[in-house]
Structure formats: C-alpha cells, structure tokens
N, C-alpha and C. Protein backbone atom coordinates (compact mmCIF):
# COMPACT_ATOMS: atom_id res chain seq x y z
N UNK A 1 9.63 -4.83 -9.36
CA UNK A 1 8.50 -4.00 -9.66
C UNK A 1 7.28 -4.47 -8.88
N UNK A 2 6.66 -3.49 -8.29
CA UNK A 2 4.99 -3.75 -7.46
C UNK A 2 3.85 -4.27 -8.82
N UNK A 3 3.49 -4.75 -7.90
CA UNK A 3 1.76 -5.36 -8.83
C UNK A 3 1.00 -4.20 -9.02
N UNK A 4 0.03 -3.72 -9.06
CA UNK A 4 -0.91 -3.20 -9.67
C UNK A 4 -1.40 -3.57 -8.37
N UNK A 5 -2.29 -1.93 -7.41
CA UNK A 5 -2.70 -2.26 -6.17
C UNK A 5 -3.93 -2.56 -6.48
N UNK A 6 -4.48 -3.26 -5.09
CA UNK A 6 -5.31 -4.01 -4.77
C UNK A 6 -6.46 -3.30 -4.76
N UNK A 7 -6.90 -2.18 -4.31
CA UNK A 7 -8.01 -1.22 -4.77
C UNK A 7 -8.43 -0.73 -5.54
N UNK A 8 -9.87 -0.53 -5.49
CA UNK A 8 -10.73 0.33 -6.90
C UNK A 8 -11.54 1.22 -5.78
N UNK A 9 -11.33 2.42 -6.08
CA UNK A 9 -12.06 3.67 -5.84
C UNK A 9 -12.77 4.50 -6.53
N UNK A 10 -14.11 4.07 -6.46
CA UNK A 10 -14.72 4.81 -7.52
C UNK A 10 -15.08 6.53 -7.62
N UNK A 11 -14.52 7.55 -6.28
CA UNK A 11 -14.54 8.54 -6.19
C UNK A 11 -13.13 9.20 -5.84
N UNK A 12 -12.75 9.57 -6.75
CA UNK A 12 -11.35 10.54 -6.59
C UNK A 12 -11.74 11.66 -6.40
N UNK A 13 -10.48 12.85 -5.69
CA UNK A 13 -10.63 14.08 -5.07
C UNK A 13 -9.15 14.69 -5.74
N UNK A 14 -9.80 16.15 -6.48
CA UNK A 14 -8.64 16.76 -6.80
C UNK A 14 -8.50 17.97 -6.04
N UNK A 15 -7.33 18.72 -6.04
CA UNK A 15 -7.35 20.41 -5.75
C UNK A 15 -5.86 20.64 -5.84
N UNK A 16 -6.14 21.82 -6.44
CA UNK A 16 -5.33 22.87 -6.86
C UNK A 16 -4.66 23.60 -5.58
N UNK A 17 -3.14 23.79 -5.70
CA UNK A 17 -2.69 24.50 -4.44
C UNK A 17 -1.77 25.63 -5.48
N UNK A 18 -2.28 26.90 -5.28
CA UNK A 18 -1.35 27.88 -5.62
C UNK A 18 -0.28 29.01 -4.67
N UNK A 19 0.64 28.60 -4.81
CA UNK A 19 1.51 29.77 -4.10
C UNK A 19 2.33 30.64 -4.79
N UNK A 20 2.61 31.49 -5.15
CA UNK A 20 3.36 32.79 -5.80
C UNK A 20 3.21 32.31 -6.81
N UNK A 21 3.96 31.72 -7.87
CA UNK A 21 3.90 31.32 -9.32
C UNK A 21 3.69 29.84 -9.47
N UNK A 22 3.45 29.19 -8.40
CA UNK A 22 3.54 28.09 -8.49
C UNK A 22 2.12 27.33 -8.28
N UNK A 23 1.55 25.97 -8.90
CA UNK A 23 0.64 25.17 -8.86
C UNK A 23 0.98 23.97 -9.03
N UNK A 24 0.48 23.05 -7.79
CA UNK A 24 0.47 21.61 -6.97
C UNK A 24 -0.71 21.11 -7.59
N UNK A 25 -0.97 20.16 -8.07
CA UNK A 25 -2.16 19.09 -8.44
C UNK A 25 -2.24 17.88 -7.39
N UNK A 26 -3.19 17.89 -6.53
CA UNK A 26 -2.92 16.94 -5.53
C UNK A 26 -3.56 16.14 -5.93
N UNK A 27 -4.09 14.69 -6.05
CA UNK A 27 -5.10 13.78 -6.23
C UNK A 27 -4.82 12.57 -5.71
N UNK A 28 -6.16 12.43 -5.25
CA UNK A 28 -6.26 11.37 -3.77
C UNK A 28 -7.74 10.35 -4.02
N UNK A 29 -7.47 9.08 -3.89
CA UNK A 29 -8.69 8.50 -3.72
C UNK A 29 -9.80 8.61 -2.29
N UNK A 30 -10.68 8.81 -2.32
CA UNK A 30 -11.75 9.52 -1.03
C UNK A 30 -11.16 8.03 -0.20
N UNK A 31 -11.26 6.91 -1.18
CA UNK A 31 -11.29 6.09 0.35
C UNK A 31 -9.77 5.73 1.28
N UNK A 32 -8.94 6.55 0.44
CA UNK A 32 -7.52 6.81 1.77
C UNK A 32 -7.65 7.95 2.07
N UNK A 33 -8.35 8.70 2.59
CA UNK A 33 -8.20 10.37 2.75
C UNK A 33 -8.09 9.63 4.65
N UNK A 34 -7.11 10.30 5.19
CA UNK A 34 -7.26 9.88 6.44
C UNK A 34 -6.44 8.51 7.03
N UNK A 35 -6.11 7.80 5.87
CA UNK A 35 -5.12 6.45 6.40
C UNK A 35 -3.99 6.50 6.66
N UNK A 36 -3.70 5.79 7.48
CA UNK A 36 -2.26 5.43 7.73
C UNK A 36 -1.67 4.83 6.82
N UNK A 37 -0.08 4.56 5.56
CA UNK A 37 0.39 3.77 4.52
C UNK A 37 2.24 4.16 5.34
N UNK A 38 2.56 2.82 4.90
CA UNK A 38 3.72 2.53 5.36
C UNK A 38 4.44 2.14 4.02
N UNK A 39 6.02 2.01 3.99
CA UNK A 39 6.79 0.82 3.59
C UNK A 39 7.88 0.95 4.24
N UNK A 40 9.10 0.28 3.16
CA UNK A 40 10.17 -0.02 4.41
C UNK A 40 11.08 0.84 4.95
N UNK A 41 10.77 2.23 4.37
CA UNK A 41 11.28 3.29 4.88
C UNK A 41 10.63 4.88 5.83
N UNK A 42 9.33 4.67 5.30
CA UNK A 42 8.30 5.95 5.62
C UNK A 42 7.01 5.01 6.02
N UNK A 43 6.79 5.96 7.31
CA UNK A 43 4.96 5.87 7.14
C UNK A 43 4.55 7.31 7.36
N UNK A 44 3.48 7.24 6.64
CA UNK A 44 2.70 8.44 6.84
C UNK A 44 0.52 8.72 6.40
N UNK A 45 0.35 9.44 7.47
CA UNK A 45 -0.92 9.90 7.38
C UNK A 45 -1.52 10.58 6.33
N UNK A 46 -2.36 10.19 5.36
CA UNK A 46 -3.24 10.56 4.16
C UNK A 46 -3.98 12.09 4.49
N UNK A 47 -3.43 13.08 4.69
CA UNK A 47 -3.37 14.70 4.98
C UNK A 47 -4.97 14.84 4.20
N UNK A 48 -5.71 15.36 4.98
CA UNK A 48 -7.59 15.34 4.35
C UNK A 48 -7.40 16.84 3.41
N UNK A 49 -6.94 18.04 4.14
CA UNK A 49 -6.32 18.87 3.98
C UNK A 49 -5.86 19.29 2.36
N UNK A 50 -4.91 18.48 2.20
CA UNK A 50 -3.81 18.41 0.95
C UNK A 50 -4.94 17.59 -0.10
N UNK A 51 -5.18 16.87 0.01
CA UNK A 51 -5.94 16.20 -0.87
C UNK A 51 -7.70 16.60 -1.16
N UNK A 52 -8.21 16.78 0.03
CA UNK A 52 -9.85 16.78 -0.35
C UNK A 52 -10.25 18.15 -1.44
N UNK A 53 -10.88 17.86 -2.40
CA UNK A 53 -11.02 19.09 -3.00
C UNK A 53 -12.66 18.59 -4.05
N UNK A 54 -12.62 18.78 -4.89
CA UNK A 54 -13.32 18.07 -6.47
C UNK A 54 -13.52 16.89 -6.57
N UNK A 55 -14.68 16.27 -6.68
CA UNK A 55 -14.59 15.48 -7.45
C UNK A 55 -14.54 14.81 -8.61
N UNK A 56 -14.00 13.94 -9.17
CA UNK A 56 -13.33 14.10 -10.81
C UNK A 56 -13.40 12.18 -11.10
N UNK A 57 -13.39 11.92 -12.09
CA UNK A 57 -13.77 10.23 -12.24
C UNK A 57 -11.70 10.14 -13.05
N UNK A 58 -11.52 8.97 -12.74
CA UNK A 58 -9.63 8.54 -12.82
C UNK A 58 -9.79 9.05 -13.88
N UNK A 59 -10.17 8.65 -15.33
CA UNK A 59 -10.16 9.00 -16.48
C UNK A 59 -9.45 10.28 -16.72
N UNK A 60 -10.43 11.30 -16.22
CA UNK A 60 -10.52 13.05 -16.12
C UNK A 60 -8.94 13.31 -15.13
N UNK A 61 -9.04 12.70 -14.04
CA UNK A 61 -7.87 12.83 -13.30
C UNK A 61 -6.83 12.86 -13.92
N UNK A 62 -6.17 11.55 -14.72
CA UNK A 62 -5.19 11.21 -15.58
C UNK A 62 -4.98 12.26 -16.99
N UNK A 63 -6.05 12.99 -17.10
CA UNK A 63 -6.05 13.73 -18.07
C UNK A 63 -5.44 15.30 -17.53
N UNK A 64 -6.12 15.69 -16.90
CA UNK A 64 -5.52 16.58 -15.53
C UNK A 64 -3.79 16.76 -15.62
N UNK A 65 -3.93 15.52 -15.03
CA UNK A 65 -2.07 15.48 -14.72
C UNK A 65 -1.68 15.64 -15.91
N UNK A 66 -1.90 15.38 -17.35
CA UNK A 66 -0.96 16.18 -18.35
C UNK A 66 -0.67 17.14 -18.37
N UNK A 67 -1.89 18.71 -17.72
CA UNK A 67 -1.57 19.77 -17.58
C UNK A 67 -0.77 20.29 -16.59
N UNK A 68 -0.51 19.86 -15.69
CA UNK A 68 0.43 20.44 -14.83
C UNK A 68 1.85 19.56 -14.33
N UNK A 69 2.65 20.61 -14.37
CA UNK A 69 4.40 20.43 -13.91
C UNK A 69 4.60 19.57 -12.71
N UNK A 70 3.83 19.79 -11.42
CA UNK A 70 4.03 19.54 -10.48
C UNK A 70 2.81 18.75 -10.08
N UNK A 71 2.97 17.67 -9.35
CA UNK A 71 2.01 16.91 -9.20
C UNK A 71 1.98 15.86 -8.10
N UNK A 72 0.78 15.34 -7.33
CA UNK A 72 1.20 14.73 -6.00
C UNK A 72 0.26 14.01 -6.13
N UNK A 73 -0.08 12.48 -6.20
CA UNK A 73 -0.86 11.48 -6.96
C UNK A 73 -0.92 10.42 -6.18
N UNK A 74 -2.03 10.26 -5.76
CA UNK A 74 -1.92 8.91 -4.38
C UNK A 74 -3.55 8.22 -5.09
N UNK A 75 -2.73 6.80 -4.94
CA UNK A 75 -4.11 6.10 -5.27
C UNK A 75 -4.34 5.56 -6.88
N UNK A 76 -6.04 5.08 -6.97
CA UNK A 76 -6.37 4.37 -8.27
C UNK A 76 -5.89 5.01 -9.55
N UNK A 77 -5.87 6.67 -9.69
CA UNK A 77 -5.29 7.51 -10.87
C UNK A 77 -4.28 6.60 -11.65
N UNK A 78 -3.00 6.07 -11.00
CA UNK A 78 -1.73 5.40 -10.81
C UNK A 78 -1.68 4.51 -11.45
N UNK A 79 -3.15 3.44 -10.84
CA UNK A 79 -2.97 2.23 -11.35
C UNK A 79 -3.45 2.28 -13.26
N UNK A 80 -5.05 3.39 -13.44
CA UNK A 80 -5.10 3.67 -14.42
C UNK A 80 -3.69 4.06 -15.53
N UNK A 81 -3.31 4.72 -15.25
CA UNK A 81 -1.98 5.39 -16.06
C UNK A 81 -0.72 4.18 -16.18
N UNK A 82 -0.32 3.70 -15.04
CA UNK A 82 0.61 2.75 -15.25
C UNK A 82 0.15 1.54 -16.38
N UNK A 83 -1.45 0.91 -16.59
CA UNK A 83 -1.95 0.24 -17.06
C UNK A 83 -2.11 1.07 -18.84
N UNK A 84 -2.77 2.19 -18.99
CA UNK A 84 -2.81 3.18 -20.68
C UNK A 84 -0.99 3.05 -20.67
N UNK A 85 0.19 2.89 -19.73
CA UNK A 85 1.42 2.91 -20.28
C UNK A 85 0.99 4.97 -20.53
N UNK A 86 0.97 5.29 -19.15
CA UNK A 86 0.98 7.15 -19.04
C UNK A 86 1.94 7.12 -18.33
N UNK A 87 2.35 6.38 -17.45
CA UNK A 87 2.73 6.71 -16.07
C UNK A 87 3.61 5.55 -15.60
N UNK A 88 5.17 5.66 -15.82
CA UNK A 88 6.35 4.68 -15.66
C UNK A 88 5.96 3.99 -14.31
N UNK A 89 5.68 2.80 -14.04
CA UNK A 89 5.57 2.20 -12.65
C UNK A 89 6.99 2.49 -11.97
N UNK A 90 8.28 2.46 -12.73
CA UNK A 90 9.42 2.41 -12.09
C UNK A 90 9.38 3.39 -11.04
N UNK A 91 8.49 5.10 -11.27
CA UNK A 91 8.89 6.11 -10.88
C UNK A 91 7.64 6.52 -9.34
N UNK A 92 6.98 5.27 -9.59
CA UNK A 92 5.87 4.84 -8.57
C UNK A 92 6.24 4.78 -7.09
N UNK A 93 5.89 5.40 -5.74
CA UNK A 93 6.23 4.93 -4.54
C UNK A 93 5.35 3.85 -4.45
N UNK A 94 5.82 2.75 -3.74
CA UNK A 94 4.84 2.09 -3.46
C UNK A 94 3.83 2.17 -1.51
N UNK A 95 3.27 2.10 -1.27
CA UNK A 95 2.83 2.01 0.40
C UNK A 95 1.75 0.85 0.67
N UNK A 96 1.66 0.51 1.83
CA UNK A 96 0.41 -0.78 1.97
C UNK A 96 -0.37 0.57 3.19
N UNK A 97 -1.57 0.08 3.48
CA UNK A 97 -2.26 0.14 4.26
C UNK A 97 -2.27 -0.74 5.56
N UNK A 98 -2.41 -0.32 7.12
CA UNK A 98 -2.68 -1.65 8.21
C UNK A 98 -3.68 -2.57 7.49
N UNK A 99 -4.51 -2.71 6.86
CA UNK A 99 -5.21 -3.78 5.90
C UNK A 99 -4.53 -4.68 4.83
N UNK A 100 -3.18 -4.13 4.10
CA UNK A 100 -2.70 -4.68 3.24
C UNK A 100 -2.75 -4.23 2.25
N UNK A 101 -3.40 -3.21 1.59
CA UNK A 101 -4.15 -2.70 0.67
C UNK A 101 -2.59 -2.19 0.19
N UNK A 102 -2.18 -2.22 -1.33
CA UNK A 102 -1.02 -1.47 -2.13
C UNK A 102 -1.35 -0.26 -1.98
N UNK A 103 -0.84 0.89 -1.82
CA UNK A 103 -1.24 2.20 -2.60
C UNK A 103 -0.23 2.64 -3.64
N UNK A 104 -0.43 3.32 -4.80
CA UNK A 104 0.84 4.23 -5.35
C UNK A 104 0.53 5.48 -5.10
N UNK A 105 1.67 6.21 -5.00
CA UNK A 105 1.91 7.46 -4.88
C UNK A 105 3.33 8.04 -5.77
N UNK A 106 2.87 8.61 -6.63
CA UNK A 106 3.89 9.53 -7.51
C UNK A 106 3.81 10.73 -7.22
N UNK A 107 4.90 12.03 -7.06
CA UNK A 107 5.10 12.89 -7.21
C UNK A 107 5.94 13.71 -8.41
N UNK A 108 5.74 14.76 -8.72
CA UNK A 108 6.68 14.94 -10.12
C UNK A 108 6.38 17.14 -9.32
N UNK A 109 8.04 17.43 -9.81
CA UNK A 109 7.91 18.51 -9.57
C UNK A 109 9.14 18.91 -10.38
N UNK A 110 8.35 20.61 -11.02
CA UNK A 110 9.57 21.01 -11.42
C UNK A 110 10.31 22.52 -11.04
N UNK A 111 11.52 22.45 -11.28
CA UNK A 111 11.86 23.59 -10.10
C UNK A 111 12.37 24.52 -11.23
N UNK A 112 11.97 25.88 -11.03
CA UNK A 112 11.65 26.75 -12.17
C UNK A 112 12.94 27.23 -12.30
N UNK A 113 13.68 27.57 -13.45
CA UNK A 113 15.23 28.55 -13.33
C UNK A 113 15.34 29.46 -12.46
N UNK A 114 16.41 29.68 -12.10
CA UNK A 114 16.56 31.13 -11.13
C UNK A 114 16.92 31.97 -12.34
C-alpha cells in the first residue's frame, strides 16, 4: 500500500462532463493541472481541458463524489477520503511527479444496462 501523498493543495477544480445520459465528475488539484505523473506502467499529462472547471475546497469535493456514478479524481480530494476512511486506498492509482511528488488518482465508472 502507498503512503498518503506528499502534497497539500489548497485550490481544487471541479467540472461536470455530460454526454447523452451520461455524467463524468472530474476533479483535479490546480497545482497538477498541466504535469507530467508516471509509474511503473503509464505516464501521462494532467489534461487542463478535462479537469479545469470550479472551484470547490476538498471537503465539498469529497462530498460531490457521493453524488455521482462515474468519477475521475486526481490529487489532495484522495488523500482527504482515504484518511475520513471514504475512499479504499486499495482502489487508488498511485503516480509521482518529475519532482517526486505522490499523486492519487481514482476512477469509478458505471456502465448502465443495455
């Protein structure tokens, strides 16, 4: 199991993505919007795009994600929730930053009956 990452971001960014019946909850800390995060299988670029939207304090964020099915969660939100015991660390990606910096990133989606 990962530690509890190394950052505190005191400005999170939410937004809503709707397509036909469906709604994405993206949430991103402002200060990875734009980074590079690796591990030992993926790297990838912090999409400004997908993430920049609202701003919202972790608290409100974490509260957020109860309401919706589908969800795409990068950053301090993570560490909040894994810590209240909201949010299973097991189900956590983990990524570093070229700095070292941990990030988590959870996704949760659900795929509607046909």
């Amino acid at each position: 199991m990962e530690q509890s990452s190394n950052h505190r971001s005191e400005r999170v960014l939410f937004k809503i993505h709707r397509r036909d019946n469906t709604e994405i909850l993206a949430i991103c800390d402002e200060a990875i919007l734009g980074k590079e995060l690796a591990n030992s299988t993926t790297r990838m670029k912090v999409p400004l795009g997908f993430y920049k939207g609202t701003y919202i304090s972790r608290s409100d964020a974490l509260d957020l994600m109860r309401k919706y099915v589908n969800v795409n969660a990068l950053g301090s939100v993570l560490d909040l929730g894994i810590k209240k015991n909201i949010i299973n660390e097991d189900a956590v990606i983990w990524f570093k930053t070229d700095d070292g910096m941990k990030i988590p990133h959870l996704i949760i989606f659900s795929i509607p009956p046909i």
